[in-house]
C-alpha atoms as a PDB file:
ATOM      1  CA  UNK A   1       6.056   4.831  19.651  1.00  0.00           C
ATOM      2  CA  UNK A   2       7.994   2.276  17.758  1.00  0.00           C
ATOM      3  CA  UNK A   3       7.345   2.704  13.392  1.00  0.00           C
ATOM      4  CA  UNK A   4       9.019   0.807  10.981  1.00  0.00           C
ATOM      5  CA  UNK A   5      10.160   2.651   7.973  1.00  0.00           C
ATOM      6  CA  UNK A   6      10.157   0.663   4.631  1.00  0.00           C
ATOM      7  CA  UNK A   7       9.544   1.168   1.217  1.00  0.00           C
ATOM      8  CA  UNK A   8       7.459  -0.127  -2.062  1.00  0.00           C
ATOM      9  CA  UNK A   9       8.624  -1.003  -5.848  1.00  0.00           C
ATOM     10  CA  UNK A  10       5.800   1.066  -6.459  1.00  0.00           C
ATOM     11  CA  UNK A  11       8.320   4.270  -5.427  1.00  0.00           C
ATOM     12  CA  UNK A  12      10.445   2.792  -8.009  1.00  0.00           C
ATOM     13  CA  UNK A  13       7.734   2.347 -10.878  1.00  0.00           C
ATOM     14  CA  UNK A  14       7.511  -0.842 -10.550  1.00  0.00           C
ATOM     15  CA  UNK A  15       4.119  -2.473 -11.509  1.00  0.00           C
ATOM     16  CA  UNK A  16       4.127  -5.467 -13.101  1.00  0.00           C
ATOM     17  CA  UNK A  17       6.342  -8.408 -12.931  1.00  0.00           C
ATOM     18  CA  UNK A  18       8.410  -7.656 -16.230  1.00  0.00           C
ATOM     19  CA  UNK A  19       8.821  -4.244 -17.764  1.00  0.00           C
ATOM     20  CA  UNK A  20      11.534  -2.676 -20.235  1.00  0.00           C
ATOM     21  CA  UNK A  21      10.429   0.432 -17.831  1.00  0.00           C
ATOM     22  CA  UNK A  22      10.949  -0.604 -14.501  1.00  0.00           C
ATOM     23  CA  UNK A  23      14.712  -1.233 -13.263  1.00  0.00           C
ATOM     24  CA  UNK A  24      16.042  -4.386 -12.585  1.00  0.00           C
ATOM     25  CA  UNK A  25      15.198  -6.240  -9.472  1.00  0.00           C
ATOM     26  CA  UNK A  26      19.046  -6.282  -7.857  1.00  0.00           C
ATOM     27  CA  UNK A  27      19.150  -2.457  -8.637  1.00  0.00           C
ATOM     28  CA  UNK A  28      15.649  -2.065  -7.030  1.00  0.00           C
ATOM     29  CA  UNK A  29      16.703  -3.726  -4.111  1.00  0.00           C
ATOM     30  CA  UNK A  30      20.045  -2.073  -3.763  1.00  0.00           C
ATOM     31  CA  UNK A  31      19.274   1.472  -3.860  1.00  0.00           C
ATOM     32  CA  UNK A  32      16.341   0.807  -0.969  1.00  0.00           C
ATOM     33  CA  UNK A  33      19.194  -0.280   1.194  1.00  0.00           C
ATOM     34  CA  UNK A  34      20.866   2.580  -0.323  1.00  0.00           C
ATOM     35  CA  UNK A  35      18.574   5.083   1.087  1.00  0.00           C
ATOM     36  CA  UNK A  36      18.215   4.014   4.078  1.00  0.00           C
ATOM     37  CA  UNK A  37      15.621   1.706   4.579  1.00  0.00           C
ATOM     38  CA  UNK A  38      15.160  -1.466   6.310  1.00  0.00           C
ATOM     39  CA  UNK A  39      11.726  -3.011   5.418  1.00  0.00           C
ATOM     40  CA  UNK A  40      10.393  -3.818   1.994  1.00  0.00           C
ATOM     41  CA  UNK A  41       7.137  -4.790   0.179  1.00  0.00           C
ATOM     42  CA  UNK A  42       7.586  -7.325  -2.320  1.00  0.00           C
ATOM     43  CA  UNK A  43       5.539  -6.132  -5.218  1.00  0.00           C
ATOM     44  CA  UNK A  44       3.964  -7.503  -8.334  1.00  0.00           C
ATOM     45  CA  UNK A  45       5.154 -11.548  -8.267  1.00  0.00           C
ATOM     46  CA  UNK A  46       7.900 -12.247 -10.391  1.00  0.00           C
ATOM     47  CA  UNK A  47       9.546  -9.387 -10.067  1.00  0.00           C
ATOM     48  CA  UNK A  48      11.999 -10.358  -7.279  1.00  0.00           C
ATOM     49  CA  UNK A  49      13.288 -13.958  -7.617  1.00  0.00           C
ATOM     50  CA  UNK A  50      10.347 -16.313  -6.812  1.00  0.00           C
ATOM     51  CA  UNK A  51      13.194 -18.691  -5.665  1.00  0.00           C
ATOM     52  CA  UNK A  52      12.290 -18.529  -1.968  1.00  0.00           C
ATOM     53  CA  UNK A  53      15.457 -19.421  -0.789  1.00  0.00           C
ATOM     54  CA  UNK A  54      17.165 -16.994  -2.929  1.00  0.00           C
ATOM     55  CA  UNK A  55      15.142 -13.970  -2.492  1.00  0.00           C
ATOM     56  CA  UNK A  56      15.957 -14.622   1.442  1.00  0.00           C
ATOM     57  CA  UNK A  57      19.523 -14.481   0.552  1.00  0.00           C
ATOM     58  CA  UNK A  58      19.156 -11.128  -1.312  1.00  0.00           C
ATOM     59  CA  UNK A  59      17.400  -9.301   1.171  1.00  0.00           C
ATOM     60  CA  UNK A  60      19.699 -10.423   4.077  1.00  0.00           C
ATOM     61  CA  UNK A  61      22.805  -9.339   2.446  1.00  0.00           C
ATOM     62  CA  UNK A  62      21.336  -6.126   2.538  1.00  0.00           C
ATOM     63  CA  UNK A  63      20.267  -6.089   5.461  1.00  0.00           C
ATOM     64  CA  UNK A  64      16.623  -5.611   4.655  1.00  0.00           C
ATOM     65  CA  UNK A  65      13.464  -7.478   5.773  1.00  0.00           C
ATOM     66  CA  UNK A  66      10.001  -8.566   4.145  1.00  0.00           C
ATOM     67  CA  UNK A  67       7.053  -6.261   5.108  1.00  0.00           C
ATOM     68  CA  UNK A  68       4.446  -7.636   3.088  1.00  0.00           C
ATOM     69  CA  UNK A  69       2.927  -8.065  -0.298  1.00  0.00           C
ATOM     70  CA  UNK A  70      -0.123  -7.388  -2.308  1.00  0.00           C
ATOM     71  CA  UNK A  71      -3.450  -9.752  -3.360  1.00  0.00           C
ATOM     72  CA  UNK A  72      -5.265  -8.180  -6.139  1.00  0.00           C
ATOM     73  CA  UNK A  73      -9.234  -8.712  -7.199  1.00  0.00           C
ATOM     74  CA  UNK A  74     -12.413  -8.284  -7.578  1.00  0.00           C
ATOM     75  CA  UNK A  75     -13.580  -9.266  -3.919  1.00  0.00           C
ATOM     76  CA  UNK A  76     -17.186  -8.355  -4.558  1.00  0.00           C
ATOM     77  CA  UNK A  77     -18.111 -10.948  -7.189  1.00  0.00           C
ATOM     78  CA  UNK A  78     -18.530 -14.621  -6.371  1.00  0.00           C
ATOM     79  CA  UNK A  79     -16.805 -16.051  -9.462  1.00  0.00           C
ATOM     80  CA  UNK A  80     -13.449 -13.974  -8.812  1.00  0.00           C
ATOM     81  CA  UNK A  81     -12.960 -16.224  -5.575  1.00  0.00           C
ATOM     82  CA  UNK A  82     -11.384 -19.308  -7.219  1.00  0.00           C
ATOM     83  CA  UNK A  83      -8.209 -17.125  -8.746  1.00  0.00           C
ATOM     84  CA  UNK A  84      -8.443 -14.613  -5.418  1.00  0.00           C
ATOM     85  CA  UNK A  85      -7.857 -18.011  -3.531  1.00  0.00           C
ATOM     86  CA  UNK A  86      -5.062 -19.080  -5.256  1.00  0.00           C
ATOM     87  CA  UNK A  87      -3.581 -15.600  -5.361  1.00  0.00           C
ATOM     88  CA  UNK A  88      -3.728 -15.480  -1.666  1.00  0.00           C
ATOM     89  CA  UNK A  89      -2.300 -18.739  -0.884  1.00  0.00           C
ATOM     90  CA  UNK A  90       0.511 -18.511  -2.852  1.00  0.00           C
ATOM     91  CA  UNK A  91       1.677 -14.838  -1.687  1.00  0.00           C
ATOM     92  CA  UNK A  92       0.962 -16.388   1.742  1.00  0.00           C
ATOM     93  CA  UNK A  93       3.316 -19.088   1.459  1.00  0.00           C
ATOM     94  CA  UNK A  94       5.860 -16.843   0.703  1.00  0.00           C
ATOM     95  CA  UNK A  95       5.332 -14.036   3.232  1.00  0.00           C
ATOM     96  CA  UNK A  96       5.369 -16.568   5.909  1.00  0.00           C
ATOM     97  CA  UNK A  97       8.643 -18.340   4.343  1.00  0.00           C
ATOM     98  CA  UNK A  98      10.304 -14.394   4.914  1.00  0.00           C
ATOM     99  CA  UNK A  99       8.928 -13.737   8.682  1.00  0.00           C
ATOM    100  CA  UNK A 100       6.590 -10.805   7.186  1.00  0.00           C
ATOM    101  CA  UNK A 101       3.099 -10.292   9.424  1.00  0.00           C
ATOM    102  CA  UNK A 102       1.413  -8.712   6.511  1.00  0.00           C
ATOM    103  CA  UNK A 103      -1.081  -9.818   3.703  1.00  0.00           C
ATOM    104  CA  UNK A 104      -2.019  -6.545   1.773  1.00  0.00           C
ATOM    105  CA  UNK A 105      -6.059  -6.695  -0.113  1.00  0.00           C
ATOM    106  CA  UNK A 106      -6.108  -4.402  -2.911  1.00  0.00           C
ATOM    107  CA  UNK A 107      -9.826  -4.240  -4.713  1.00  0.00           C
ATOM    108  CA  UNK A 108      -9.488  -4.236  -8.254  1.00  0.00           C
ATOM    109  CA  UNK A 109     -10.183  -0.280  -9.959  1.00  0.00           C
ATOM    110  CA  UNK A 110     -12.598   0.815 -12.430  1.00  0.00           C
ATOM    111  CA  UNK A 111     -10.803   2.555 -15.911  1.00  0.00           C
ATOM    112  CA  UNK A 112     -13.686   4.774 -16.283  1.00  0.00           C
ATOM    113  CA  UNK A 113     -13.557   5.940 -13.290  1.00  0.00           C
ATOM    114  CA  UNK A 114     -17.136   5.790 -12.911  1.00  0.00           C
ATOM    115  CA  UNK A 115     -17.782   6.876  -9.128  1.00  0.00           C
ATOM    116  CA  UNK A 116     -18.138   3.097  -7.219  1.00  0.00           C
ATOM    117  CA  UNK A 117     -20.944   2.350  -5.092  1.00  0.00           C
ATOM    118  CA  UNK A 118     -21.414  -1.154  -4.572  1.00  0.00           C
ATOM    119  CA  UNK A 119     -25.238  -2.580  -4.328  1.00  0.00           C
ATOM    120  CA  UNK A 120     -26.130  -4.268  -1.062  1.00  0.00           C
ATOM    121  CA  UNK A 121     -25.978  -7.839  -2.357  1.00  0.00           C
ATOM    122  CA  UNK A 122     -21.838  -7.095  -3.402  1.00  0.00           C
ATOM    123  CA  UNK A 123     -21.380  -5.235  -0.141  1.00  0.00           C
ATOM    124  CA  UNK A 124     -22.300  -8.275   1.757  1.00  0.00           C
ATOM    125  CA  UNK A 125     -19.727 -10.761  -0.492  1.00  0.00           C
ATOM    126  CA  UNK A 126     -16.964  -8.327  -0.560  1.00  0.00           C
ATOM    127  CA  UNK A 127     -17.345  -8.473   3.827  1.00  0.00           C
ATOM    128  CA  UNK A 128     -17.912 -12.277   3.264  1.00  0.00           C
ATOM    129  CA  UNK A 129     -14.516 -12.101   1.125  1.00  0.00           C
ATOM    130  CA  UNK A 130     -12.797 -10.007   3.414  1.00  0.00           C
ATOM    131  CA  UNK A 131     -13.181 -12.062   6.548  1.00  0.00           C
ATOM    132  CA  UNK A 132     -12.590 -15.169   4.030  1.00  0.00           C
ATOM    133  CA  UNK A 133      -9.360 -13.875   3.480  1.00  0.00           C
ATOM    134  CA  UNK A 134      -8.235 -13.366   6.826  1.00  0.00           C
ATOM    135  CA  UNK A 135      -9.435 -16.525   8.231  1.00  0.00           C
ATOM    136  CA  UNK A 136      -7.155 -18.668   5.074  1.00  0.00           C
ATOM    137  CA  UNK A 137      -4.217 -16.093   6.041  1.00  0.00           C
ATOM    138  CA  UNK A 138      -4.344 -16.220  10.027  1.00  0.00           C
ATOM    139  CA  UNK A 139      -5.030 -20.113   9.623  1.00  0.00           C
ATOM    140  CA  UNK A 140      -2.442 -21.146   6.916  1.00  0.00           C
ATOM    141  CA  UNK A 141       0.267 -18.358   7.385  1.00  0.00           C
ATOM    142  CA  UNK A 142      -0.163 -16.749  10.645  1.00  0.00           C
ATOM    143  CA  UNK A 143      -0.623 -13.303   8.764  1.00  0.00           C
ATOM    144  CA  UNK A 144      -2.890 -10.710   9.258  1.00  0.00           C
ATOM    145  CA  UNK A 145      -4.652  -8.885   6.599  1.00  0.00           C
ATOM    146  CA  UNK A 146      -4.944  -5.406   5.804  1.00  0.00           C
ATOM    147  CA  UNK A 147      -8.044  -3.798   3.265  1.00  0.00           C
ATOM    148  CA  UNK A 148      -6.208  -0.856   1.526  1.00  0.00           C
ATOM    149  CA  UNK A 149      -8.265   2.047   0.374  1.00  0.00           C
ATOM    150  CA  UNK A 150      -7.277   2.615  -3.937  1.00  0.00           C
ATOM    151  CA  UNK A 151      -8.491   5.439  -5.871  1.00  0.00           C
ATOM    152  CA  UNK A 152     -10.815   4.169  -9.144  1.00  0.00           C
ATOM    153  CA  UNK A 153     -12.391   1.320  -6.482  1.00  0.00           C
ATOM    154  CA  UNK A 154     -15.144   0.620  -4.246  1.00  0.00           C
ATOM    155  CA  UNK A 155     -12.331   1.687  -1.719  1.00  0.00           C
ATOM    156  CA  UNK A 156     -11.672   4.607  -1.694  1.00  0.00           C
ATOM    157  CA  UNK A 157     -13.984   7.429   0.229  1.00  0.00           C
ATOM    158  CA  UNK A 158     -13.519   7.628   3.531  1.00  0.00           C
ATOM    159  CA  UNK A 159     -17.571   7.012   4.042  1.00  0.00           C
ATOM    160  CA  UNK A 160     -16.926   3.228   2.537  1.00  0.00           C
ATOM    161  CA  UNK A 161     -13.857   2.710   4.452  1.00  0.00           C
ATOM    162  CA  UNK A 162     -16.271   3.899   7.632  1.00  0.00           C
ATOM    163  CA  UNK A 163     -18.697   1.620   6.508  1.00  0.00           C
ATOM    164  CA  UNK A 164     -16.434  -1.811   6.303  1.00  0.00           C
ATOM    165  CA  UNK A 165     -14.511  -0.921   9.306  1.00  0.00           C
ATOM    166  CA  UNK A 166     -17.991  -0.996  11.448  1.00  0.00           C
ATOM    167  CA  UNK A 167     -19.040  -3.884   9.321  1.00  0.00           C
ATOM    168  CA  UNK A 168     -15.565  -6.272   9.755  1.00  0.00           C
ATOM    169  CA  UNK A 169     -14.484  -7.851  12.873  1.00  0.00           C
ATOM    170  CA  UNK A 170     -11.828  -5.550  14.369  1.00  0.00           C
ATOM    171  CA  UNK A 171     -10.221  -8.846  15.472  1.00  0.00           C
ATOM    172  CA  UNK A 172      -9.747 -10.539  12.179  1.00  0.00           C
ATOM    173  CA  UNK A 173      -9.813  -7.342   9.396  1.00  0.00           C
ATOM    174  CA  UNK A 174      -7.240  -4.223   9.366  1.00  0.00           C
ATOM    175  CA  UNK A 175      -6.349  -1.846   7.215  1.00  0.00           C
ATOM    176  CA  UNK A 176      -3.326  -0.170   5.656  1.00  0.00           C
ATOM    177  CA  UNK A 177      -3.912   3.330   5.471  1.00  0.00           C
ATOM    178  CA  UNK A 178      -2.660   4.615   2.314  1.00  0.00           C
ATOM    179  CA  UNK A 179      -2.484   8.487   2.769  1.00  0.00           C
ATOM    180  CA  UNK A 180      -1.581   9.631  -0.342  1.00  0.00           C
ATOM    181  CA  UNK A 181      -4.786   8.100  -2.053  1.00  0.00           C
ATOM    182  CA  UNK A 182      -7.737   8.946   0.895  1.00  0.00           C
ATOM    183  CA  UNK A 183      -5.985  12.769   0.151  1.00  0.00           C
ATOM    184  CA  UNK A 184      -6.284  12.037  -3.889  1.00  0.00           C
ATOM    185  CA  UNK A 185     -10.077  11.838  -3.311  1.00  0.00           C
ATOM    186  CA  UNK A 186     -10.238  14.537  -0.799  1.00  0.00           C
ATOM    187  CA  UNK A 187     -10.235  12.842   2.285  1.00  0.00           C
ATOM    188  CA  UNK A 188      -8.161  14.025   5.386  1.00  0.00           C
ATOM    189  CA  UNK A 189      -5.678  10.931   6.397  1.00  0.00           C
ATOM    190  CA  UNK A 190      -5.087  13.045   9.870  1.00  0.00           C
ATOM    191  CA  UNK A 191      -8.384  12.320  11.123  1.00  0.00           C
ATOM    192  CA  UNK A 192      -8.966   9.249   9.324  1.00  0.00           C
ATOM    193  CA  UNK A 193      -5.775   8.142  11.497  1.00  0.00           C
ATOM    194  CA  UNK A 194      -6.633   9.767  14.743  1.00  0.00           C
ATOM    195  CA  UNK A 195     -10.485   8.010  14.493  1.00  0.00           C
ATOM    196  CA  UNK A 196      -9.415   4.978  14.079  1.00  0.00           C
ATOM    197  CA  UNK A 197      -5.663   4.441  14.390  1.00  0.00           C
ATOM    198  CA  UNK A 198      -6.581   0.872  16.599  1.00  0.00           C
ATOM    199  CA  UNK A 199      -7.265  -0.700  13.098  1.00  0.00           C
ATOM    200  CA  UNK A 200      -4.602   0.806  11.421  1.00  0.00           C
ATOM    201  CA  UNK A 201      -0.937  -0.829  12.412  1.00  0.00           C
ATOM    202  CA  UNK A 202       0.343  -0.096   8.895  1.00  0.00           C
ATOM    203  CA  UNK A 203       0.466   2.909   6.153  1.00  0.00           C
ATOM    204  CA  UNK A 204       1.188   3.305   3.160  1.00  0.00           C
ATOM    205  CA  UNK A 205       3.143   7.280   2.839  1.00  0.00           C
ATOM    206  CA  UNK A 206       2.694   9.696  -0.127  1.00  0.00           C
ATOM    207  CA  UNK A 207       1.178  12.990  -0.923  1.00  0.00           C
ATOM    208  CA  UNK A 208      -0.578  14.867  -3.688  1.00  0.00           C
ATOM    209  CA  UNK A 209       0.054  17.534  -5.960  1.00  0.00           C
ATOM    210  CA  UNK A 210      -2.711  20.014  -5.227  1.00  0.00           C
ATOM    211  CA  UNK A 211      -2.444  21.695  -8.451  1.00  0.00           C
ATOM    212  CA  UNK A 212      -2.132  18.240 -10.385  1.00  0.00           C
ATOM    213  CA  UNK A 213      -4.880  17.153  -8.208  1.00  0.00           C
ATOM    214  CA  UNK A 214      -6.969  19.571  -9.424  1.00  0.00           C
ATOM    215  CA  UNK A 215      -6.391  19.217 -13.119  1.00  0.00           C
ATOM    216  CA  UNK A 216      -7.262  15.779 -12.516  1.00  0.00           C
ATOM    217  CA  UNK A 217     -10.228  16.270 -11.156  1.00  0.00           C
ATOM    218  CA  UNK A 218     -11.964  19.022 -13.197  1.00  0.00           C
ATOM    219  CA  UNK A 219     -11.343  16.792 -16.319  1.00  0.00           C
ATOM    220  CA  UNK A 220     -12.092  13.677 -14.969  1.00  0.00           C
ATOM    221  CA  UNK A 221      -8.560  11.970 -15.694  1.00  0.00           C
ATOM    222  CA  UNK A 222      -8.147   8.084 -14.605  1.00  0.00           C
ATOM    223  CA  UNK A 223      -6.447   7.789 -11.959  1.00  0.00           C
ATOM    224  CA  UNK A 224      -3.710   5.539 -13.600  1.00  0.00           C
ATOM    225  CA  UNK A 225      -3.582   8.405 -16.134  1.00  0.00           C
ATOM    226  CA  UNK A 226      -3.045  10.695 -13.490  1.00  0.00           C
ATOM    227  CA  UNK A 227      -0.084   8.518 -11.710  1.00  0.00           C
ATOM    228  CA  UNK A 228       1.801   8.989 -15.055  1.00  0.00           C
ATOM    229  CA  UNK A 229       1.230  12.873 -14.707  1.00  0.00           C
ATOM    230  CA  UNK A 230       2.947  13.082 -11.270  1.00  0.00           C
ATOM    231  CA  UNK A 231      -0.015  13.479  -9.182  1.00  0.00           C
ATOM    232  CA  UNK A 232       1.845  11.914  -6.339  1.00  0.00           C
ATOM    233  CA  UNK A 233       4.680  13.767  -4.891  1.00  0.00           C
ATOM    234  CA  UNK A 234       6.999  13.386  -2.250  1.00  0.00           C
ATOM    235  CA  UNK A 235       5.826  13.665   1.124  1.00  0.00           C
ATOM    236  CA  UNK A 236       7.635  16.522   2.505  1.00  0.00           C
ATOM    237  CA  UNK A 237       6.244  18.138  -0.975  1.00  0.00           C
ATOM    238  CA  UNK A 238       2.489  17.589  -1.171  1.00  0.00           C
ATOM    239  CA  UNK A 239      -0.880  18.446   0.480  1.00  0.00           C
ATOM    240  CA  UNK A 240      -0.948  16.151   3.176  1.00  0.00           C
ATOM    241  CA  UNK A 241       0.215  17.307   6.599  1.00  0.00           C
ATOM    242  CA  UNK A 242       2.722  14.605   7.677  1.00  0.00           C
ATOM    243  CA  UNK A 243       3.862  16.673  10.589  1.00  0.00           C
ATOM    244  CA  UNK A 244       0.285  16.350  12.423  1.00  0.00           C
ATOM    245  CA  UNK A 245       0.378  12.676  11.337  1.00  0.00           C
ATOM    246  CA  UNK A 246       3.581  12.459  13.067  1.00  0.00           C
ATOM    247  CA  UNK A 247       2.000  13.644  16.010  1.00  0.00           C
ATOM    248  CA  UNK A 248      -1.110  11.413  16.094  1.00  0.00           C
ATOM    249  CA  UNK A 249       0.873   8.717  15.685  1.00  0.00           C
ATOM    250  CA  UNK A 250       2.998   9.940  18.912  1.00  0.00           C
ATOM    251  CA  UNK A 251      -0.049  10.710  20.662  1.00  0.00           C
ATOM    252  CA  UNK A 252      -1.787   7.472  20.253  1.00  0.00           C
ATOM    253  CA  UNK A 253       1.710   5.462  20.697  1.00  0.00           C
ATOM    254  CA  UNK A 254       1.878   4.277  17.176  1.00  0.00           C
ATOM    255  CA  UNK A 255       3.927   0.620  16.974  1.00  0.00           C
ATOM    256  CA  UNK A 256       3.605  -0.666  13.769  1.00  0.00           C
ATOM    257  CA  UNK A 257       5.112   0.180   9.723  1.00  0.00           C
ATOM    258  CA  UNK A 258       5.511   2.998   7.643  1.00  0.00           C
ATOM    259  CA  UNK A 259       5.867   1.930   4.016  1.00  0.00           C
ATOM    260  CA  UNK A 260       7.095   5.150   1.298  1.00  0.00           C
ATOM    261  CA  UNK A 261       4.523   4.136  -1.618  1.00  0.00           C
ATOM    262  CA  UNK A 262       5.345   6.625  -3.978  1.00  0.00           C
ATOM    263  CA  UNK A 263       3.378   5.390  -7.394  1.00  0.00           C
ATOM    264  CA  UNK A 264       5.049   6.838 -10.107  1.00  0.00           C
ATOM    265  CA  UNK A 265       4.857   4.852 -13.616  1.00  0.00           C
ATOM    266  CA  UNK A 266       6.707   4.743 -15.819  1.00  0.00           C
ATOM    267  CA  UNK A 267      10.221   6.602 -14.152  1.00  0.00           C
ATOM    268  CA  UNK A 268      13.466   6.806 -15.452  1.00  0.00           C
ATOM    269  CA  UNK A 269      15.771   5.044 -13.895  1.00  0.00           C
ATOM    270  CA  UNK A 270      18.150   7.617 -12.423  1.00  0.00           C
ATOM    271  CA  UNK A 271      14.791   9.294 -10.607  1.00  0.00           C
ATOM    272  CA  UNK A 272      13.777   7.126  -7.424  1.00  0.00           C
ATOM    273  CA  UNK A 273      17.179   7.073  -5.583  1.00  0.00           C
ATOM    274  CA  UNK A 274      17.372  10.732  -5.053  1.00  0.00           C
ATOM    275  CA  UNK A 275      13.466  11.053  -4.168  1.00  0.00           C
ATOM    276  CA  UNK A 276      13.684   8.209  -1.711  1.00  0.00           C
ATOM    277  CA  UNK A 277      16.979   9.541   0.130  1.00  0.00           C
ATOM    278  CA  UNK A 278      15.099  12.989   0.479  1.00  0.00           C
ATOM    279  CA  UNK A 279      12.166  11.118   2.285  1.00  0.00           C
ATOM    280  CA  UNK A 280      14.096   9.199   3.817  1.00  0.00           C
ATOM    281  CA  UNK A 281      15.941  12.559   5.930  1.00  0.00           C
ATOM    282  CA  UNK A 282      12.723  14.159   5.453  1.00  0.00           C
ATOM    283  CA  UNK A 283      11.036  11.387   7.346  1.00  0.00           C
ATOM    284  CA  UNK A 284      13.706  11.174  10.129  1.00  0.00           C
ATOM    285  CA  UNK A 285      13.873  14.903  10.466  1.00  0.00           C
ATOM    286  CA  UNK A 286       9.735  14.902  11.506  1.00  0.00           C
ATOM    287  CA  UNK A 287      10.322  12.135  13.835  1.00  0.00           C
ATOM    288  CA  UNK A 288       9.270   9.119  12.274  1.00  0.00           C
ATOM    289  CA  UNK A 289      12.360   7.001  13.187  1.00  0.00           C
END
């Protein structure tokens, strides 16, 4: 078994590329080498430098590496391709500039968080999309892309995960587990991960507040709503059962990365450090490297 530990912005409350809220990039970046980790996502563009050769210079003098980086949209409508395109291209360019393997596909969320069922004609142009994607990505970049299950999406029940993972070549189409939001919508990420850990080389690590949880979901709260309410705890505090996902991963040989995705927004500054040096321990302590 050989994982990768890493971390998000996201654990730092960072969303969006500028934000009186979210703490400056160089502190960001220190306090993940801080606590211990060695692999990164990039988050929202513009939030690191965008200066390629500088943003290579500030992770190696910390001694941390690119894991990957996020495309955004709507990949079930035709007439989102043209900006989808573009988005994918340029975070391409610059995952492949860092060495990173990873292209991340996030499907846009619905505020009113209607449940999501997508009719047959959008189900066929979101798998169109999909292997769309990873063809430009393999081709151009050499990167391999992941579909991430999101709460507030077409993504997020484990039925439609089932049902693009039997409908997307295993060869070209991934997925980065997030566990924290399959458990938000009361999936079980254990079994998820034992079914069908040979699509899965990459997760994204948080848990759930059960009693949170539950508020949320007897009054129907959004789920961005519910981020700012602390819905998503640290791992060693929540409902999901990292300890058995420990040992699926053992059992099936797991080699591939762990990324701490902690969404918490807005934070105060002084708040991520601590948390991410307790899952840091927390995470070494259960055997995840």
């Amino acid at each position: 078994m050989n994982i990768r530990i890493g971390t998000a912005p996201d654990s730092w409350g960072v969303w969006f590329p500028s934000d009186p809220h979210q703490p400056p990039w160089s502190r960001f970046l220190d306090e993940v080498a801080g606590a211990g980790y060695e692999w990164v996502e990039l988050g929202p563009y513009g939030y690191l430098p965008t200066d390629l050769l500088a943003l290579r210079a500030e992770l190696n003098r910390r001694g941390l590496k690119a894991a990957s980086a996020t495309v955004h949209g709507r990949f079930e409508e035709p007439e989102a391709w043209p900006a989808v395109q573009q988005q994918a291209l340029a975070v391409g360019e610059r995952l492949a500039s860092l060495g990173a393997k990873f292209m991340v596909l996030i499907a846009d969320g619905y505020a009113d968080q209607t449940p999501t069922q997508l009719g047959a004609e959008a189900h066929r142009y979101l798998l169109d999309t999909l292997h769309k994607l990873a063809a430009l990505a393999q081709s151009k970049f050499g990167l391999r892309v992941l579909v991430h299950n999101h709460g507030g999406s077409y993504l997020e029940h484990e039925a439609q995960l089932e049902a693009v993972l039997a409908q997307t070549d295993p060869n070209q189409v991934a997925f980065c587990l997030d566990t924290g939001w399959l458990a938000y919508v009361g999936g079980d990420p254990v079994t998820f991960m034992r079914r069908h850990h040979a699509r899965i080389p990459y997760l994204h690590l948080k848990s759930v507040d059960p009693a949170i949880q539950k508020r949320v979901s007897a009054e129907n709260i959004p789920a961005v709503t519910a981020v700012g309410l602390g819905v998503f705890c640290e791992p060693a505090l929540g409902a999901v059962d990292f300890p058995a996902l420990g040992a699926v991963l053992q059992d099936v040989n797991f080699d591939g990365w762990a990324i701490v995705e902690q969404d918490m927004y807005p934070a105060p500054f002084d708040k991520p450090l601590p948390i991410a040096k307790r899952t840091r321990a927390y995470l070494r302590d259960i055997g995840f490297g």
